[in-house]
Protein backbone atom coordinates (compact mmCIF):
# COMPACT_ATOMS: atom_id res chain seq x y z
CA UNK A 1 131.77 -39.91 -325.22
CA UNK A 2 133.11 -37.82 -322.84
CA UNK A 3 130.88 -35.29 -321.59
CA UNK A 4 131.20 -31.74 -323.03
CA UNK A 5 127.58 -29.53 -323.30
CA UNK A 6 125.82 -32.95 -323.44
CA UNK A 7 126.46 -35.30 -320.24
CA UNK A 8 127.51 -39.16 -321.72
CA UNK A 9 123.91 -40.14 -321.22
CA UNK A 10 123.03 -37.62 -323.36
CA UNK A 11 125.45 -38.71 -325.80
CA UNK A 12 124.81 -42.55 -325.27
CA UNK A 13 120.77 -41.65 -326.09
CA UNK A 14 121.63 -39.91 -329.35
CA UNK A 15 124.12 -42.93 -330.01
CA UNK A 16 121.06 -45.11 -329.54
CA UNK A 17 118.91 -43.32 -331.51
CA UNK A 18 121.39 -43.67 -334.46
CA UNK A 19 122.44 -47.47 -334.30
CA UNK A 20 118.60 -48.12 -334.68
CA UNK A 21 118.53 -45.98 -337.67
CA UNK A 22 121.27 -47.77 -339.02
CA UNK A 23 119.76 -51.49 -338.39
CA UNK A 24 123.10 -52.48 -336.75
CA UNK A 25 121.60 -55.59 -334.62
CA UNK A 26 125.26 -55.82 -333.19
CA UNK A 27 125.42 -51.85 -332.41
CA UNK A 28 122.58 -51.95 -330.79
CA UNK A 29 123.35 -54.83 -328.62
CA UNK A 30 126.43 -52.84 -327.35
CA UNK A 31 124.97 -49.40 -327.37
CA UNK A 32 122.00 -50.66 -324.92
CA UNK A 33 124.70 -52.54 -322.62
CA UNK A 34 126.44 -49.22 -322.16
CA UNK A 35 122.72 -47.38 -321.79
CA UNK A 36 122.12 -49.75 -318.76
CA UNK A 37 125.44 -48.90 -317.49
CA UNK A 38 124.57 -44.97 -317.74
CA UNK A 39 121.29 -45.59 -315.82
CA UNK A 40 118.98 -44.77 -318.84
CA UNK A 41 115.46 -46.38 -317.88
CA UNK A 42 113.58 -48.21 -320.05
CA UNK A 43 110.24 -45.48 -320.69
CA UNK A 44 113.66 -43.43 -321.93
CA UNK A 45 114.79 -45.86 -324.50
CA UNK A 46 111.04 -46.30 -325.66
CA UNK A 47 111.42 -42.74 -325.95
CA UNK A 48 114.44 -43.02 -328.74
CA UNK A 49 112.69 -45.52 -329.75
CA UNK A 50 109.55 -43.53 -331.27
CA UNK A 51 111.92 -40.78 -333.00
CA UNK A 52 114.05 -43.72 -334.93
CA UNK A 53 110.27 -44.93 -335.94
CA UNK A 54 108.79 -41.20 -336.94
CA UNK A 55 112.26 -40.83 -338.86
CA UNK A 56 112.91 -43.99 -340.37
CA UNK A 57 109.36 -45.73 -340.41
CA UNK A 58 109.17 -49.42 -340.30
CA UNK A 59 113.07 -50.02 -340.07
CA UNK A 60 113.22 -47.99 -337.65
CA UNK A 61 109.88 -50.25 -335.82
CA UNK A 62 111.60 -53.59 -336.55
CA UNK A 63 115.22 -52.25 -334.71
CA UNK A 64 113.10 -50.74 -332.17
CA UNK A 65 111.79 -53.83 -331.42
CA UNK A 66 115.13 -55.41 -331.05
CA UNK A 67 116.50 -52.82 -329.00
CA UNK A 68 113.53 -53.12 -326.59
CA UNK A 69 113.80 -56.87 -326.14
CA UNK A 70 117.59 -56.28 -325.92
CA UNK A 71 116.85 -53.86 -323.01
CA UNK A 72 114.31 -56.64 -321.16
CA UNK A 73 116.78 -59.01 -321.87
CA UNK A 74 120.12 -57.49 -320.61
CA UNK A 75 118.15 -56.19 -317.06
CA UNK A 76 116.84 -59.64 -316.35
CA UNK A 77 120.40 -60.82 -316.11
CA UNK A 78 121.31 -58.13 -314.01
């Protein structure tokens, strides 16, 4: 993740992007930890969110979902 032509949030977005698209409920849980940690806003996540549903239709709606409620979740805490 270190940053190279694409800064780590950069990375951490695409990383986001593909643990929804894999329907890793545990992946996701992480990878959004260390997207609040890299200052990614929410209306950016929604934004990930939408290509893992265009690409991967209603898998990619249900892990959306969780990743969105994962994101509510984790900055209530903070």
């Amino acid at each position: 993740m270190k940053e190279g032509d694409l800064t780590s949030r950069e990375k951490t977005l695409v990383a986001l992007g593909i643990v929804i698209s894999k329907q890793c409920g545990d992946c996701i849980l992480s990878w959004v930890g260390t997207a609040i940690e890299e200052g990614i806003t929410f209306e950016e996540l929604v934004e990930v969110c939408g290509v893992a549903i265009l690409l991967n239709g209603g898998p990619g709606a249900a892990y959306s979902c969780q990743a969105v409620e994962t994101y509510q979740e984790l900055k209530e805490e903070d």
